[in-house]
Protein backbone atom coordinates (compact mmCIF):
# COMPACT_ATOMS: atom_id res chain seq x y z
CA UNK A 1 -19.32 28.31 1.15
CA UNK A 2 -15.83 27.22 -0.65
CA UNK A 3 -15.28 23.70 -0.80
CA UNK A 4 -12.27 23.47 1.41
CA UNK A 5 -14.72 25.14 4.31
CA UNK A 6 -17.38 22.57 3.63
CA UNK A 7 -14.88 19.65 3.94
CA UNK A 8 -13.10 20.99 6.78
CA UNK A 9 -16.44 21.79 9.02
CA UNK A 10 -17.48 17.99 8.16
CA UNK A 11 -14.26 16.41 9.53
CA UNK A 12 -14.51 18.89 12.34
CA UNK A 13 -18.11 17.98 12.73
CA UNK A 14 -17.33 13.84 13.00
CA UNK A 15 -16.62 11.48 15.68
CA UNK A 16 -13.97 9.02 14.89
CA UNK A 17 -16.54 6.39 16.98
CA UNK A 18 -19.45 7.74 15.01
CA UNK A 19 -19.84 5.97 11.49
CA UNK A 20 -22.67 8.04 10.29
CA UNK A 21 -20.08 10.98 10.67
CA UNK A 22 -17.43 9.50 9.48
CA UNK A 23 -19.66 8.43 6.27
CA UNK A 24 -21.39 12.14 5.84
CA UNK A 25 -18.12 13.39 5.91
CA UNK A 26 -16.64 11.46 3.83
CA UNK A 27 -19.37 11.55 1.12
CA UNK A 28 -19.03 15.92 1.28
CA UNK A 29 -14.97 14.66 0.50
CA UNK A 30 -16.56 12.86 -2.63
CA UNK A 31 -18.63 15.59 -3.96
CA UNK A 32 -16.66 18.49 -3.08
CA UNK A 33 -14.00 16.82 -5.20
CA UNK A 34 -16.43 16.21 -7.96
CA UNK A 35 -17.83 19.07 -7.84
CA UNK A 36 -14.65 21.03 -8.25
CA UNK A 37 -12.71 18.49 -10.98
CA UNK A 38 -15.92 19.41 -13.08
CA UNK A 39 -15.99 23.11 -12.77
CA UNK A 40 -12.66 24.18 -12.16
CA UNK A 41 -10.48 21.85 -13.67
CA UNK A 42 -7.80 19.58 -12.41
CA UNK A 43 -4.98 22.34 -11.02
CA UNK A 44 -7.71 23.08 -8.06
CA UNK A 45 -8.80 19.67 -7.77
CA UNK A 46 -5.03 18.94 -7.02
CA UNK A 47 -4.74 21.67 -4.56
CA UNK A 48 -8.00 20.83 -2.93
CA UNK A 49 -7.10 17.19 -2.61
CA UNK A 50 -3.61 17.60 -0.51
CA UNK A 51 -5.04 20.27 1.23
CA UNK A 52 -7.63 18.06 2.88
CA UNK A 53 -6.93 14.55 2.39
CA UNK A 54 -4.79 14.05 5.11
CA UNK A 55 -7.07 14.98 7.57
CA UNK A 56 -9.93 12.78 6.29
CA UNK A 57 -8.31 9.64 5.98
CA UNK A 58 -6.89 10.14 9.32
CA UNK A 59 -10.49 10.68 10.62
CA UNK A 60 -11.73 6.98 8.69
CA UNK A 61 -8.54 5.47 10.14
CA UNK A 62 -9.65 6.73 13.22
CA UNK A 63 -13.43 5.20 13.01
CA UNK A 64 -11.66 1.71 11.68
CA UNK A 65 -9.61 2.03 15.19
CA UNK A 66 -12.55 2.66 17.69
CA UNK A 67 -14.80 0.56 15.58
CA UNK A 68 -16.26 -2.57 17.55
CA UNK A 69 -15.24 -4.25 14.48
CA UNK A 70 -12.62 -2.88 12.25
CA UNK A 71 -13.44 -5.43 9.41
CA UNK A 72 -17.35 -4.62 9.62
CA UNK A 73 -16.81 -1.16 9.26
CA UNK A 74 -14.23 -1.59 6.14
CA UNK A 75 -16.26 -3.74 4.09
CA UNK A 76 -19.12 -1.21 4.83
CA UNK A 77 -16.82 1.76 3.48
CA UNK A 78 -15.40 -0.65 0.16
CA UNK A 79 -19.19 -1.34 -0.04
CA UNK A 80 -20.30 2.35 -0.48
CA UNK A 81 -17.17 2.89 -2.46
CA UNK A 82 -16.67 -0.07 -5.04
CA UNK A 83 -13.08 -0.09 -6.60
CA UNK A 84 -14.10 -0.70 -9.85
CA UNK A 85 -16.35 3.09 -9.75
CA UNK A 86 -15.20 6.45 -10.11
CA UNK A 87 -14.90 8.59 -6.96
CA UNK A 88 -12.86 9.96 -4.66
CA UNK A 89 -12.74 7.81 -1.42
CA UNK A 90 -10.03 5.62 -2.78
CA UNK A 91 -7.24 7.30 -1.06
CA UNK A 92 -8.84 7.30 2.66
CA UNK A 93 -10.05 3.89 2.54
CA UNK A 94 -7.07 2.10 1.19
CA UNK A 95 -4.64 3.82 4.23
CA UNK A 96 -7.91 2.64 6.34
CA UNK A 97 -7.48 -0.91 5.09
CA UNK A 98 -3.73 -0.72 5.48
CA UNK A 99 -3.52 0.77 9.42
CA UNK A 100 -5.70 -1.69 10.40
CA UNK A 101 -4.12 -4.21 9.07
CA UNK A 102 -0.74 -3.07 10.78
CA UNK A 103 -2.42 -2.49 13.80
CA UNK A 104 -4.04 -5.99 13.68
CA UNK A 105 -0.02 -7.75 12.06
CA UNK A 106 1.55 -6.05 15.47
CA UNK A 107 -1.33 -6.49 18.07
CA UNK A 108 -2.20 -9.97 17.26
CA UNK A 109 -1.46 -11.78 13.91
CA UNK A 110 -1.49 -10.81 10.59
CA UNK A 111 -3.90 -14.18 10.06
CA UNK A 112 -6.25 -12.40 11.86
CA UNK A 113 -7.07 -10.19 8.80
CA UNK A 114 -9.81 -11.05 6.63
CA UNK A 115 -8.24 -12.18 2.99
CA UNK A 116 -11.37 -10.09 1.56
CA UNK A 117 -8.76 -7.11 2.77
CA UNK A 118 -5.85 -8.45 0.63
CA UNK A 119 -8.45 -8.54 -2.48
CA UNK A 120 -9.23 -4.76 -2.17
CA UNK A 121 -5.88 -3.75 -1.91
CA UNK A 122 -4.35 -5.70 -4.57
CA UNK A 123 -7.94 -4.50 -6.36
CA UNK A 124 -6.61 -0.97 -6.16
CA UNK A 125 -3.07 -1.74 -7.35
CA UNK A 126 -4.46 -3.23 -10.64
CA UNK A 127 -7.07 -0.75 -11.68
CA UNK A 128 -6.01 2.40 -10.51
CA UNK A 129 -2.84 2.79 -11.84
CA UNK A 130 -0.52 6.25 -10.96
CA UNK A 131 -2.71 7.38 -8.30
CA UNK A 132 -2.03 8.47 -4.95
CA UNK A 133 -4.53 5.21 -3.75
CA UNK A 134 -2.58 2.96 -5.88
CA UNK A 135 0.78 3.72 -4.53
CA UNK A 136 -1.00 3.31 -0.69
CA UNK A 137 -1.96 0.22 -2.12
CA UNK A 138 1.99 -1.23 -1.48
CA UNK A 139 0.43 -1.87 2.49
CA UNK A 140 -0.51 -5.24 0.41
CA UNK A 141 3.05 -6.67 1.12
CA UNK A 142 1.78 -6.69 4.75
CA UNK A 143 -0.03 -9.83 3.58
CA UNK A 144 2.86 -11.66 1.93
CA UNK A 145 2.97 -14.14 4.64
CA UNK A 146 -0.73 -14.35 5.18
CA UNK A 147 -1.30 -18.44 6.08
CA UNK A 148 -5.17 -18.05 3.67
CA UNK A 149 -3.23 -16.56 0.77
CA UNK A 150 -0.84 -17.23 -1.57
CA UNK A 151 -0.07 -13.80 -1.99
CA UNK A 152 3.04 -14.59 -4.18
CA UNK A 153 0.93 -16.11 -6.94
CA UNK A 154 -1.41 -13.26 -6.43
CA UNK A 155 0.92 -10.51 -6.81
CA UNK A 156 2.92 -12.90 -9.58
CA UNK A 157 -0.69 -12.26 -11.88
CA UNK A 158 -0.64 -8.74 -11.40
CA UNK A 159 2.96 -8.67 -12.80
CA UNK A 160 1.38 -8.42 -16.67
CA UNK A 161 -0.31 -5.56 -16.25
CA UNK A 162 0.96 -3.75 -13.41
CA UNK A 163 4.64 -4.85 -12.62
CA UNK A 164 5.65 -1.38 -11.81
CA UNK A 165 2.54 -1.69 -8.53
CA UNK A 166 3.99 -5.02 -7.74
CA UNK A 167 7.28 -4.14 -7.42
CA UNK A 168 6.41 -1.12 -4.96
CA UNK A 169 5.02 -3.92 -2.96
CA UNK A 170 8.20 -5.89 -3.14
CA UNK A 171 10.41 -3.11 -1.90
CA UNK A 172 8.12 -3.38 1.14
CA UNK A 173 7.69 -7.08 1.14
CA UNK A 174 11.62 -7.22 1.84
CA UNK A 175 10.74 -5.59 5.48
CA UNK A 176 8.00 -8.56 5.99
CA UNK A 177 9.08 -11.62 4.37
CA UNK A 178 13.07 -12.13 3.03
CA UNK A 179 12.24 -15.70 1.76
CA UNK A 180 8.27 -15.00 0.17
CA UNK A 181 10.12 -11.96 -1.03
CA UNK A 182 13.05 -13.65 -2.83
CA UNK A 183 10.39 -15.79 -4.39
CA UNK A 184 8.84 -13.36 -5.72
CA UNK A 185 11.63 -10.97 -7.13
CA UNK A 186 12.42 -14.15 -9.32
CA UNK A 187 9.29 -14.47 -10.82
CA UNK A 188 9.50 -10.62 -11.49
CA UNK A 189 12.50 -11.27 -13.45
CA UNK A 190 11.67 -14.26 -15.46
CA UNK A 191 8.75 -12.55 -16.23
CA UNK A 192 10.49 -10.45 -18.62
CA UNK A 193 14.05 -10.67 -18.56
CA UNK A 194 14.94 -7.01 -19.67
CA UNK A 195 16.44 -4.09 -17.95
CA UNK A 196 13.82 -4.39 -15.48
CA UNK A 197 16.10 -7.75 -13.94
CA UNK A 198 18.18 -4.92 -12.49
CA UNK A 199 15.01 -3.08 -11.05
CA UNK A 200 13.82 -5.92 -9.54
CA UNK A 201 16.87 -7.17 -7.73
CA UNK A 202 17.08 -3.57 -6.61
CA UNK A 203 13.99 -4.14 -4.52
CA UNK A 204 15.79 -6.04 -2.35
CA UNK A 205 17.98 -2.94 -1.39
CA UNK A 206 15.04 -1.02 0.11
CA UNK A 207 15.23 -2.82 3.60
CA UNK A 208 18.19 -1.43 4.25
CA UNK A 209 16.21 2.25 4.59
CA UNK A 210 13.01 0.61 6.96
CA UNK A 211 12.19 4.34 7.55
CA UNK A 212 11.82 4.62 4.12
CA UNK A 213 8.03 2.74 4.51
CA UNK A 214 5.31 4.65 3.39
CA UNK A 215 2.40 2.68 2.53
CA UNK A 216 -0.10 3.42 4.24
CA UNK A 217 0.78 6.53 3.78
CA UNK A 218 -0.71 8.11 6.85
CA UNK A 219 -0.35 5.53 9.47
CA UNK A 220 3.01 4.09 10.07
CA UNK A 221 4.10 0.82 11.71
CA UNK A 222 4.83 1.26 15.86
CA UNK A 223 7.89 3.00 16.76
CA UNK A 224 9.02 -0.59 19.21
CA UNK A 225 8.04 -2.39 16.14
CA UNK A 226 11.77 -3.76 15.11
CA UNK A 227 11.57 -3.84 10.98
CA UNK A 228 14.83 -5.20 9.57
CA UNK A 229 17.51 -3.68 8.39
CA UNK A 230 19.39 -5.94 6.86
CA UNK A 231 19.24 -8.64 4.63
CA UNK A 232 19.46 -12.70 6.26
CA UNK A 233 23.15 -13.64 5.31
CA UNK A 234 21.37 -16.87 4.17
CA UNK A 235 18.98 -14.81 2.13
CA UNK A 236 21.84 -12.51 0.40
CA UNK A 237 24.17 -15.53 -0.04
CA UNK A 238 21.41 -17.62 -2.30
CA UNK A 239 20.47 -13.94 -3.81
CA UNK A 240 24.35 -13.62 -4.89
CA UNK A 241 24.43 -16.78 -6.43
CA UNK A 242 21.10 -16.25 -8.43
CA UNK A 243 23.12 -13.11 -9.74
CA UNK A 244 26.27 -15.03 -10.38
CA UNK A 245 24.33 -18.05 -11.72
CA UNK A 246 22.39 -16.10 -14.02
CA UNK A 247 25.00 -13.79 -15.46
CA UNK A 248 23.34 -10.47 -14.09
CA UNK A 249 26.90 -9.49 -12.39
CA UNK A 250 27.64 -6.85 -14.72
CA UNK A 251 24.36 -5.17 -15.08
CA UNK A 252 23.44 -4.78 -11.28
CA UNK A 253 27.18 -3.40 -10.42
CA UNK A 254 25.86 -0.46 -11.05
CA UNK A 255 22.83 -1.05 -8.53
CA UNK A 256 22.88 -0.16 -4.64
CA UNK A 257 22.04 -3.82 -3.53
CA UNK A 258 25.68 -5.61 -5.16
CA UNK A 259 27.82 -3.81 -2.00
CA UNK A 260 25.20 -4.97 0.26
CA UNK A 261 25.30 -8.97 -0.46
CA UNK A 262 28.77 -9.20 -1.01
């Protein structure tokens, strides 16, 4: 039986409120993946992967949805799947971890989410870097204003290693948090004052395009969810005097966000 059969019958086969299901199909995911990166090389690994990944993570976003508890059911799934291991689950879980955690930010309160949440994400962003999981990882800026975490500071640490994953997240964070997000474009920039100044200010640009969100990747925030679309005059005023004051006038002419502020 090809691969693509065997993955397909599996989803087909689950119950989005049956974990066992959700798990055994999952796990044929893992190893039909495997199985064909090993043998055949990464060209039909590739096709493989976008062929069926879309329809298992929406089947584990499903099961985190009509789980009695959401959280339970994640921490089961990063359990069985550690970030720091090589497999194939990243992808599904992380857009798992991220629609629930929309769904929980726009049913209830985003302090509703368990911080051990936050820690896998921002897990994925550091040590999985150019992956399809890592970009997915961005649903961390959901967090920014999460009352248990200094998310900031956490996503500030990252900035060494991974500053190209951290600023995905602040081109989201923008849509979340305007002041948390100011914050930390600053710290971006003294980080390593550089070209990149001009990339990170740019960040700030992306909530003019809200539809442009995409992480998760397969779950979306609520149509009569209102994102912004437009940065807080009080917000762009202090941003256009940290360009002024710092001499970056010039250098970000060239940038959408200048026409924007001004």
């Amino acid at each position: 039986m090809r691969p693509i059969v065997k993955i397909k019958r599996a989803v087909a086969n689950a119950e989005p409120s049956d974990d066992s299901g959700i798990f055994a199909a999952l796990a044929v995911w893992n190893n039909q993946l495997t199985e064909v990166l090993d043998e055949k090389g990464g060209e039909e690994y590739r096709d493989l992967f976008w062929e069926c990944v879309e329809d298992v993570t929406d089947l584990v976003i499903h099961g985190a949805f009509e789980s009695s508890s959401e959280w339970d059911y994640l921490t089961e799934l990063i359990e069985a799947y550690p970030v720091e291991e090589s497999h194939h689950a990243h992808t599904p879980i992380v857009n798992a971890v991220g629609a629930a955690t929309l769904k929980t930010r726009f049913e209830t309160d985003i302090n509703d989410v368990p911080v051990s949440m936050f820690d896998y994400l921002i897990s994925v962003g550091s040590e999985h870097p150019s992956s399809t999981s890592w970009e997915d990882a961005f649903a961390a800026a959901w967090f920014i204003d999460h009352s248990d975490i200094d998310a900031v500071e956490r996503f500030a640490d990252v900035i060494p290693e991974e500053k190209n994953w951290v600023m995905g997240v602040l081109g989201q964070a923008w849509h979340v948090d305007q002041e948390r997000a100011f914050e930390l474009t600053k710290i971006g920039i003294e980080s390593n004052e550089s070209v990149e100044t001009f990339m990170w200010l740019e960040t700030a640009e992306r909530v003019y395009h809200p539809k442009s969100i995409r992480a998760p990747r397969y779950h979306s925030p609520p149509q009569h969810y209102s994102l912004p679309d437009r940065i807080d005059p009080g917000i762009a005023d202090r941003l256009l005097d940290y360009i002024i004051e710092n001499d970056y006038i010039e250098g970000v002419e060239h940038y959408n966000i200048l026409p924007q502020i001004r």
